[in-house]
N, C-alpha and C. Protein backbone atom coordinates (compact mmCIF):
# COMPACT_ATOMS: atom_id res chain seq x y z
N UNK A 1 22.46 0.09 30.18
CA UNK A 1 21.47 -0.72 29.46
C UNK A 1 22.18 -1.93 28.85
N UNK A 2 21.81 -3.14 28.84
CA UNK A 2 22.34 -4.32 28.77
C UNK A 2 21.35 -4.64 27.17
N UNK A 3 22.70 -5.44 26.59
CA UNK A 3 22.31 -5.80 24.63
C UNK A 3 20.70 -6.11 24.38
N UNK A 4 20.69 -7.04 25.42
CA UNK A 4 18.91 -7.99 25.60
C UNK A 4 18.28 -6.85 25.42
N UNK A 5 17.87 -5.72 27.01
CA UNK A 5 17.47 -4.65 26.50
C UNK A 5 16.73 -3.81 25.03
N UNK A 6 18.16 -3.07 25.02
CA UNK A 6 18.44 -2.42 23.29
C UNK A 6 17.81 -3.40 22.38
N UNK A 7 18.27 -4.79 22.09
CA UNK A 7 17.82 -5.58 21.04
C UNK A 7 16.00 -5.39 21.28
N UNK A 8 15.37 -5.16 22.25
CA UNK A 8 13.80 -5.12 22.49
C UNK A 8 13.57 -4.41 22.48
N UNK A 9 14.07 -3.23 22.74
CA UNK A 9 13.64 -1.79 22.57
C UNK A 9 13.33 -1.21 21.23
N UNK A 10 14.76 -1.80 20.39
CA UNK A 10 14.54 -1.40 18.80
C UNK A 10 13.89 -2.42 18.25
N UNK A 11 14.12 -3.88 18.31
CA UNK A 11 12.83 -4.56 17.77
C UNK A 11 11.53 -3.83 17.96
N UNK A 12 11.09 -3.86 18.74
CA UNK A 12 9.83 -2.71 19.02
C UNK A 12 9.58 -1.33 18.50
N UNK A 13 10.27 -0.53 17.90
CA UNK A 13 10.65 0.57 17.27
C UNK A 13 9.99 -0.14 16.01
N UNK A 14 10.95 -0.88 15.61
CA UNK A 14 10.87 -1.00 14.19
C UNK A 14 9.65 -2.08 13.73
N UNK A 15 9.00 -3.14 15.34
CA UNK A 15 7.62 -3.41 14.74
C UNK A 15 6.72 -2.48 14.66
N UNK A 16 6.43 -1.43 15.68
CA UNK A 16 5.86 0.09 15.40
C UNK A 16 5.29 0.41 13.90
N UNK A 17 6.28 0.31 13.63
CA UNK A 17 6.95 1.35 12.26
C UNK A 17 6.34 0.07 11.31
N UNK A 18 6.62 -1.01 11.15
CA UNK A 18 6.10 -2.08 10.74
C UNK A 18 4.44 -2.18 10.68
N UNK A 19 4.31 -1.91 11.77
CA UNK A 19 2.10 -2.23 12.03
C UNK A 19 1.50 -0.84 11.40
N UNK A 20 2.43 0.55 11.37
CA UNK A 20 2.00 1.55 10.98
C UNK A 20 1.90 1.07 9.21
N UNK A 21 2.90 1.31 8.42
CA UNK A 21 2.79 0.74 7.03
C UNK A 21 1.92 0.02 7.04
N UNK A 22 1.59 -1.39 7.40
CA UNK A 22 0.21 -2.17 6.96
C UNK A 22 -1.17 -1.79 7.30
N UNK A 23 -1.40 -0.72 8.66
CA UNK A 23 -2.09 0.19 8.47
C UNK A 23 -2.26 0.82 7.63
N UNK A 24 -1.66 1.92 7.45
CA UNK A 24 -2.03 2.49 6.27
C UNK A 24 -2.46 1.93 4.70
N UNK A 25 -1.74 0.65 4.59
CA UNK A 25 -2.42 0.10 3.27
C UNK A 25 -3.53 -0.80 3.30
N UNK A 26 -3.59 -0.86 4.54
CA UNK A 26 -5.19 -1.21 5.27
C UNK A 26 -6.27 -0.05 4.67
N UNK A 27 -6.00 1.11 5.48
CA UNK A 27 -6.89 2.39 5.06
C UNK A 27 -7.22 2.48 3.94
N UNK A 28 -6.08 2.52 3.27
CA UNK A 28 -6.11 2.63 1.47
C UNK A 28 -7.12 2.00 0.87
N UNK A 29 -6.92 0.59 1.01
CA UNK A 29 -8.12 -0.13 0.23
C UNK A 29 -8.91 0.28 0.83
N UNK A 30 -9.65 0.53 2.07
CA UNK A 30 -10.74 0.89 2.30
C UNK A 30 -11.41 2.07 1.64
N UNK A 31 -10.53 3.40 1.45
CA UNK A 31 -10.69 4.34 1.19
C UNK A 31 -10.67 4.29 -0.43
N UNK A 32 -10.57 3.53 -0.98
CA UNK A 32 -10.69 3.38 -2.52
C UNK A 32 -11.89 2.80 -2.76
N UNK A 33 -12.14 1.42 -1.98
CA UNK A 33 -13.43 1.10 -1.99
C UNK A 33 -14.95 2.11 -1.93
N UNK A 34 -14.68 2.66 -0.79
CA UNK A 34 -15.54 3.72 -0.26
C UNK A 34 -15.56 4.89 -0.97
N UNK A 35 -14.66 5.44 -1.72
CA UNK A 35 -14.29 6.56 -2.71
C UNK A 35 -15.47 6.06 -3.93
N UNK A 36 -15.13 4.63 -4.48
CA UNK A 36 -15.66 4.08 -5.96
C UNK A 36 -17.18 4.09 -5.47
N UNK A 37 -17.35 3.43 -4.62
CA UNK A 37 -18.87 3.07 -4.27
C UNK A 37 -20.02 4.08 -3.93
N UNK A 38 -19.27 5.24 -3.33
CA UNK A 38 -19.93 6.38 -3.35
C UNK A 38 -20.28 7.46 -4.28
N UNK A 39 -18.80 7.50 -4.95
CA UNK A 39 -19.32 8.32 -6.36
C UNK A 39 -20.43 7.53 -7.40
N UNK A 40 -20.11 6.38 -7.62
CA UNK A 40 -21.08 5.23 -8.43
C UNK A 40 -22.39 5.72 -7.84
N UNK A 41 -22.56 5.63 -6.49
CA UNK A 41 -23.99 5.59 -5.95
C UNK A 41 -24.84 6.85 -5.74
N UNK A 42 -23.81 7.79 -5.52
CA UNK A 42 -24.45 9.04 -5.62
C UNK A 42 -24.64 9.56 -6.57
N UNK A 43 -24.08 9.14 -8.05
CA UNK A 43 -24.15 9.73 -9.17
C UNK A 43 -24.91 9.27 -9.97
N UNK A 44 -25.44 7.82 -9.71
CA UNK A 44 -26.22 7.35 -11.11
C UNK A 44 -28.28 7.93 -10.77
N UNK A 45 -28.57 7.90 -11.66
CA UNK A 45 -29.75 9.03 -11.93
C UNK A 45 -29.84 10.31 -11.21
N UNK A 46 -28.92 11.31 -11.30
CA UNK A 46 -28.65 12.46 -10.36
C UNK A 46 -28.60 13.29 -11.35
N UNK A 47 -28.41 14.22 -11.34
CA UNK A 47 -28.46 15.81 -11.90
C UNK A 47 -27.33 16.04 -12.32
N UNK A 48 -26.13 15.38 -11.42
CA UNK A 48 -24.96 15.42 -12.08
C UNK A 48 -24.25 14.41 -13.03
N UNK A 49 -25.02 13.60 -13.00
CA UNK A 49 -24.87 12.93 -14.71
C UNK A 49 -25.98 11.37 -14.58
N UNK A 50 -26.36 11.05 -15.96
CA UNK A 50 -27.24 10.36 -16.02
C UNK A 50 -26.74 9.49 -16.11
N UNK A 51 -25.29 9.00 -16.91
CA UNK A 51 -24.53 7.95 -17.34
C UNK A 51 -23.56 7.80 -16.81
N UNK A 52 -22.79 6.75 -15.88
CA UNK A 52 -21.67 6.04 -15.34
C UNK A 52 -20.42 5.90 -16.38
N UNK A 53 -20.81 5.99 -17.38
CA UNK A 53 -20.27 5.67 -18.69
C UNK A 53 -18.37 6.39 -18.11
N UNK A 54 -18.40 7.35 -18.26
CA UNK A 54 -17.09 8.66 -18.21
C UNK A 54 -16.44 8.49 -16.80
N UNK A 55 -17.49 8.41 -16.16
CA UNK A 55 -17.33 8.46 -14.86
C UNK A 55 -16.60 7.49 -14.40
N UNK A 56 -16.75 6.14 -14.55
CA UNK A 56 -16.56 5.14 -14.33
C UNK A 56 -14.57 4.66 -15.03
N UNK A 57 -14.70 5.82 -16.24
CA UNK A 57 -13.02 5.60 -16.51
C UNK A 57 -12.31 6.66 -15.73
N UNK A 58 -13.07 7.46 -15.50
CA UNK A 58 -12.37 8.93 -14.46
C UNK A 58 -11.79 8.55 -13.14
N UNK A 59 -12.71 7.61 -12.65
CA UNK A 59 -12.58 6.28 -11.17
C UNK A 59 -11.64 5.74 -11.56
N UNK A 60 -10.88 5.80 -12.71
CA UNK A 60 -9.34 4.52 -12.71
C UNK A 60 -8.40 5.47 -12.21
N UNK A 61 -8.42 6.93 -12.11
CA UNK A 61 -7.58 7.68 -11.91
C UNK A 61 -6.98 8.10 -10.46
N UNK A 62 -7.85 7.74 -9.34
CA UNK A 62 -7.92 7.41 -8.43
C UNK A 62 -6.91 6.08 -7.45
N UNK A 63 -7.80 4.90 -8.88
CA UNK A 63 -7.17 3.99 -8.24
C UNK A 63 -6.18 3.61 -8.36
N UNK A 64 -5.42 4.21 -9.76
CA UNK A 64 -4.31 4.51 -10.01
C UNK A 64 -3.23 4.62 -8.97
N UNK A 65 -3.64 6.04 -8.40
CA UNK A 65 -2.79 6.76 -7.15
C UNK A 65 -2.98 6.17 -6.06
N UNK A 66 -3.92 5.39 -5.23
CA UNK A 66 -4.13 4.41 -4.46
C UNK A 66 -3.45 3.16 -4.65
N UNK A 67 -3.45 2.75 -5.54
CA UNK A 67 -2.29 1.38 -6.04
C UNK A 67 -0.70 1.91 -5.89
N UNK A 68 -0.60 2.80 -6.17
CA UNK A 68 0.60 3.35 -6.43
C UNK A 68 0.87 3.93 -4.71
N UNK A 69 0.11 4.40 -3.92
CA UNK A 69 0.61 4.77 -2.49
C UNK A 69 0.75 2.97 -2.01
N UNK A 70 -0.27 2.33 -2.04
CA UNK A 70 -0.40 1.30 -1.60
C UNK A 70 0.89 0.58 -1.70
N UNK A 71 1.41 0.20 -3.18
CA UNK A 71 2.88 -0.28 -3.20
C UNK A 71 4.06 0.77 -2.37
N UNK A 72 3.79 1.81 -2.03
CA UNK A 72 4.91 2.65 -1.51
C UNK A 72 4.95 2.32 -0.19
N UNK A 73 3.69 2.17 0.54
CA UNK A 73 3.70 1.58 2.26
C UNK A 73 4.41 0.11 1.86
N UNK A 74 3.76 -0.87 1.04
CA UNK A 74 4.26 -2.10 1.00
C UNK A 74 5.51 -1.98 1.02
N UNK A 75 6.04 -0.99 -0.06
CA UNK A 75 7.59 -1.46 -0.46
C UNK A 75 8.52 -0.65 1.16
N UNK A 76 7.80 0.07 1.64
CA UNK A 76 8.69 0.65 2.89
C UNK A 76 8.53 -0.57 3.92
N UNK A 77 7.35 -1.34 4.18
CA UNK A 77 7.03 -2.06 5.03
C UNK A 77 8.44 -3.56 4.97
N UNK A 78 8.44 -3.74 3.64
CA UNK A 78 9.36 -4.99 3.24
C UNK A 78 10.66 -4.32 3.34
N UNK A 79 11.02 -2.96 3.62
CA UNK A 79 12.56 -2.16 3.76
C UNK A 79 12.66 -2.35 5.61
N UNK A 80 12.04 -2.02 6.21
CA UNK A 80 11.75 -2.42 7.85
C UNK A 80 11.82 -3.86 7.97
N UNK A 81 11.04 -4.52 7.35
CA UNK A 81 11.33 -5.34 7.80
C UNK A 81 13.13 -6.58 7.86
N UNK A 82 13.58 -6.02 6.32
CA UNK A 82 14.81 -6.06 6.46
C UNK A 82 16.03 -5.66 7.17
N UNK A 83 15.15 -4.41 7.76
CA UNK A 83 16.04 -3.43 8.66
C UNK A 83 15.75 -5.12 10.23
N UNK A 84 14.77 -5.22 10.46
CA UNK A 84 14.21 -5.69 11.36
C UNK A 84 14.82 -7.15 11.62
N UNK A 85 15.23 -7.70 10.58
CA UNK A 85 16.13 -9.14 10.27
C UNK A 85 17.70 -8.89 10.52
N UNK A 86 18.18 -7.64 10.03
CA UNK A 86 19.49 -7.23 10.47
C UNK A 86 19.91 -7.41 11.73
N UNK A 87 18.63 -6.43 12.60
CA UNK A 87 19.09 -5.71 13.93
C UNK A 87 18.98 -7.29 14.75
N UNK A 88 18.15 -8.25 14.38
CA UNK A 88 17.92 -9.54 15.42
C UNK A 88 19.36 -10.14 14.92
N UNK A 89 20.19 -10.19 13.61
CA UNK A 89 20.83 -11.54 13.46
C UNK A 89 22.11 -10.23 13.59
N UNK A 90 22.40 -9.11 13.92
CA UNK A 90 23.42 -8.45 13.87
C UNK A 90 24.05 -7.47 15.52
N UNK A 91 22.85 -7.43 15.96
CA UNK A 91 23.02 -6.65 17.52
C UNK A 91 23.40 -7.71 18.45
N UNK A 92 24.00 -8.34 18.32
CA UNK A 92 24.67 -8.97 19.47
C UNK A 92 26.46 -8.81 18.98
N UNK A 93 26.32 -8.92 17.56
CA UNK A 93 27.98 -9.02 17.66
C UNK A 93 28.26 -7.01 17.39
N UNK A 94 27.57 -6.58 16.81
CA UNK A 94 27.87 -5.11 17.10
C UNK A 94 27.17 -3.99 17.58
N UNK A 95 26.93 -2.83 17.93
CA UNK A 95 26.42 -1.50 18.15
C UNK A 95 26.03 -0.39 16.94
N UNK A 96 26.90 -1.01 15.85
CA UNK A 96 26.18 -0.25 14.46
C UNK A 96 25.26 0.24 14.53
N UNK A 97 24.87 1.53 14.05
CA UNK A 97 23.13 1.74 13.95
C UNK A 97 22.29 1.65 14.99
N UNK A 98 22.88 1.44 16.30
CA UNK A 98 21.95 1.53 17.22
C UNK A 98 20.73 2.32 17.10
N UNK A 99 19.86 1.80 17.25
CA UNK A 99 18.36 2.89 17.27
C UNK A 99 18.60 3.47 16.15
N UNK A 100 19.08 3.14 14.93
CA UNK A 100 18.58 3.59 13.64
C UNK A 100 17.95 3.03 12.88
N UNK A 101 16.51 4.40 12.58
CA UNK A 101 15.54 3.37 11.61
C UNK A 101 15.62 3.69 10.43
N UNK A 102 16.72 4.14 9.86
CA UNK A 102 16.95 4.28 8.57
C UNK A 102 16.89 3.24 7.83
N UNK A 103 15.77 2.70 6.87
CA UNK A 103 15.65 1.67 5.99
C UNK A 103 16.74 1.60 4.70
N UNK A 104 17.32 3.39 4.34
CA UNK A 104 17.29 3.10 2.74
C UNK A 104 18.52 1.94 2.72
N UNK A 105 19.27 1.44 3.81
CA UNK A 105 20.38 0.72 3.16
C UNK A 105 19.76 -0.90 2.68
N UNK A 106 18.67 -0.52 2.89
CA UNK A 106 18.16 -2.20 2.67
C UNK A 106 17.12 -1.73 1.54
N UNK A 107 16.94 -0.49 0.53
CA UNK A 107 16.13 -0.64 -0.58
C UNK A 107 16.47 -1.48 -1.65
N UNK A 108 17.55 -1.55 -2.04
CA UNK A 108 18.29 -1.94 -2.75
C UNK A 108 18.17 -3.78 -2.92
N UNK A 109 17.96 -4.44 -1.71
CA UNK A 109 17.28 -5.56 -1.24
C UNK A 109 16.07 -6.49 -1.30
N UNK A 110 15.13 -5.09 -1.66
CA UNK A 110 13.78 -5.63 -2.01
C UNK A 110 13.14 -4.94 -3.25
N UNK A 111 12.06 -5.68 -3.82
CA UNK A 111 11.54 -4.94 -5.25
C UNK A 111 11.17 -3.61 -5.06
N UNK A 112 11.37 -3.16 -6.40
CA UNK A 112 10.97 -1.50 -5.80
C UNK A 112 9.52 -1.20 -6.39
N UNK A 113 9.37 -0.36 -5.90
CA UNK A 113 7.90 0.33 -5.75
C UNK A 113 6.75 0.10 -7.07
N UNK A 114 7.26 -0.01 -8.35
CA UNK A 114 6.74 -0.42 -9.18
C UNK A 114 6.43 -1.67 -9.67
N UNK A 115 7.63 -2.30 -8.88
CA UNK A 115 7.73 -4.73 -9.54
C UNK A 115 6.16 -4.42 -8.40
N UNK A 116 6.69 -3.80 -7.17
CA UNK A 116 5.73 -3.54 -5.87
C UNK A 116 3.99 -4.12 -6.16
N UNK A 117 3.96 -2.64 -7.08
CA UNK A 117 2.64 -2.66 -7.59
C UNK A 117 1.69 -4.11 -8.31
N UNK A 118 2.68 -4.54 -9.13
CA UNK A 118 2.21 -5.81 -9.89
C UNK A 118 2.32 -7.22 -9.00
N UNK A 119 2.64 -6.74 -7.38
CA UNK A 119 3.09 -8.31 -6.75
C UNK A 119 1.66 -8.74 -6.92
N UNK A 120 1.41 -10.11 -6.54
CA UNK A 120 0.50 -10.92 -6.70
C UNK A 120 -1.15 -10.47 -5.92
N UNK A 121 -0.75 -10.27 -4.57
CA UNK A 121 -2.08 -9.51 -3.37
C UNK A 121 -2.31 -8.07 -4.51
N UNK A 122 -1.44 -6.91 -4.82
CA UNK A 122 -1.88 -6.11 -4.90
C UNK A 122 -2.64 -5.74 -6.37
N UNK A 123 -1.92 -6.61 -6.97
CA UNK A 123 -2.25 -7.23 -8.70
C UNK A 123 -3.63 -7.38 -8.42
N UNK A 124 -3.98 -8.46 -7.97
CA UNK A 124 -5.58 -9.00 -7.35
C UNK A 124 -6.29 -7.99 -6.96
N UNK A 125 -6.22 -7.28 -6.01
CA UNK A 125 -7.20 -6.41 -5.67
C UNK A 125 -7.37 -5.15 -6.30
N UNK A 126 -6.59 -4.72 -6.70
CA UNK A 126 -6.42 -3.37 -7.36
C UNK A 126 -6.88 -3.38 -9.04
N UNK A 127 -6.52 -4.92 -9.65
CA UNK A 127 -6.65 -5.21 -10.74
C UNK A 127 -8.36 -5.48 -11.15
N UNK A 128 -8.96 -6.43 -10.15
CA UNK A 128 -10.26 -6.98 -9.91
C UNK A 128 -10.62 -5.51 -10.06
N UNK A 129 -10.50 -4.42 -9.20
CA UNK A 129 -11.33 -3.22 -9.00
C UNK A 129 -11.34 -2.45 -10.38
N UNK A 130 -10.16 -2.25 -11.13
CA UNK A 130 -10.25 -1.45 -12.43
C UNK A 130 -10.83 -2.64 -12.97
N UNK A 131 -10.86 -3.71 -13.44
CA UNK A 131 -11.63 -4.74 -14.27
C UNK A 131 -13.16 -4.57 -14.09
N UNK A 132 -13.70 -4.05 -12.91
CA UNK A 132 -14.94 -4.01 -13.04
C UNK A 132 -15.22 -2.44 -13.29
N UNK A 133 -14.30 -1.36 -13.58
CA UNK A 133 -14.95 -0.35 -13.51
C UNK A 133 -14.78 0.27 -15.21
N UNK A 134 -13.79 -0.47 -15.77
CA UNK A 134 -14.03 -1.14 -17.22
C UNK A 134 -14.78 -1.58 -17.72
N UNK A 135 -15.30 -2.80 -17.07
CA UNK A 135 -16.17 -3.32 -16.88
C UNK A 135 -17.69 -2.62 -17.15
N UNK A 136 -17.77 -1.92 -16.04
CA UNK A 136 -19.24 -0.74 -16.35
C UNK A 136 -19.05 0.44 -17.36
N UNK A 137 -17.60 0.71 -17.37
CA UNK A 137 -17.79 1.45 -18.61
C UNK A 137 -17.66 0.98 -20.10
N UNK A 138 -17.78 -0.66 -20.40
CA UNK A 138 -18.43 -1.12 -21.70
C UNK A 138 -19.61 -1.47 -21.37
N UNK A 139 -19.84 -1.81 -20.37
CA UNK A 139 -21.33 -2.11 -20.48
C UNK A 139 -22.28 -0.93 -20.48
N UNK A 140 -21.96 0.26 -19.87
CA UNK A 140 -23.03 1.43 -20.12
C UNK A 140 -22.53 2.32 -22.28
N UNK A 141 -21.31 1.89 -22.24
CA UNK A 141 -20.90 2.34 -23.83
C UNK A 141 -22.10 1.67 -24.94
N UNK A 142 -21.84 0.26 -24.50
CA UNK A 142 -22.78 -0.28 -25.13
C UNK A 142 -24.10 -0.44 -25.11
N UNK A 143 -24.54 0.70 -24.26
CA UNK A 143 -26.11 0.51 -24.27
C UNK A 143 -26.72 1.50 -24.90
């Protein structure tokens, strides 16, 4: 097998591994969205509660752990991709690591999982979503 080869083979490995992570934090928001919107909708004038009020801070708990997986795909996605900058500007002058997708030597490289959480995209969407579910729970407090 000739360098050209190998260098495409594992580029490809590691975009794989790359499209999988932003998948999944694809899903995520969806599945947070769809989580909030359904409990909201199935619950208001129902049997199982009359008021959004509780409910509506119980829903931060959720999105909590959804923000928090969400930065963990991100922060693995930005570890690949460092892996992914190596293997193009480093596999020609050596064989190191061949076909290894071990990220952790490149954690150290990028923010970790928590700066993660507060970057700017995930700040925005995750933030907007608890702001409005705050949001409904002063506005049903106060009624």
């Amino acid at each position: 097998m000739d360098k050209s080869e190998i260098i495409h083979k594992e580029v490809d490995l590691i975009q794989n591994v790359i499209s999988r992570m932003a998948n999944n934090s694809f899903l995520l928001k969806g599945w947070l969205i769809t989580l909030i919107v359904a409990v909201l909708a199935l619950t208001k004038d129902t049997l199982v509660t009359n008021d959004v009020t509780y409910l509506s801070i119980i829903l931060l708990l959720p999105l909590i752990v959804f923000w928090y997986l969400d930065a963990y795909f991100l922060h693995k996605e930005r570890c690949y991709r460092k892996l992914y900058n190596w293997v193009i500007q480093n596999r020609e002058t050596t064989n190191e690591f061949t076909y290894n997708l071990d990220y952790t030597r490149f954690e150290n490289n990028v923010e970790g999982i928590l700066k993660t959480m507060f970057s700017p995209t995930l700040r925005f969407f995750y933030g907007i979503t608890a702001l409005i579910l705050i949001g409904i729970f002063i506005y049903n407090f106060t009624q």
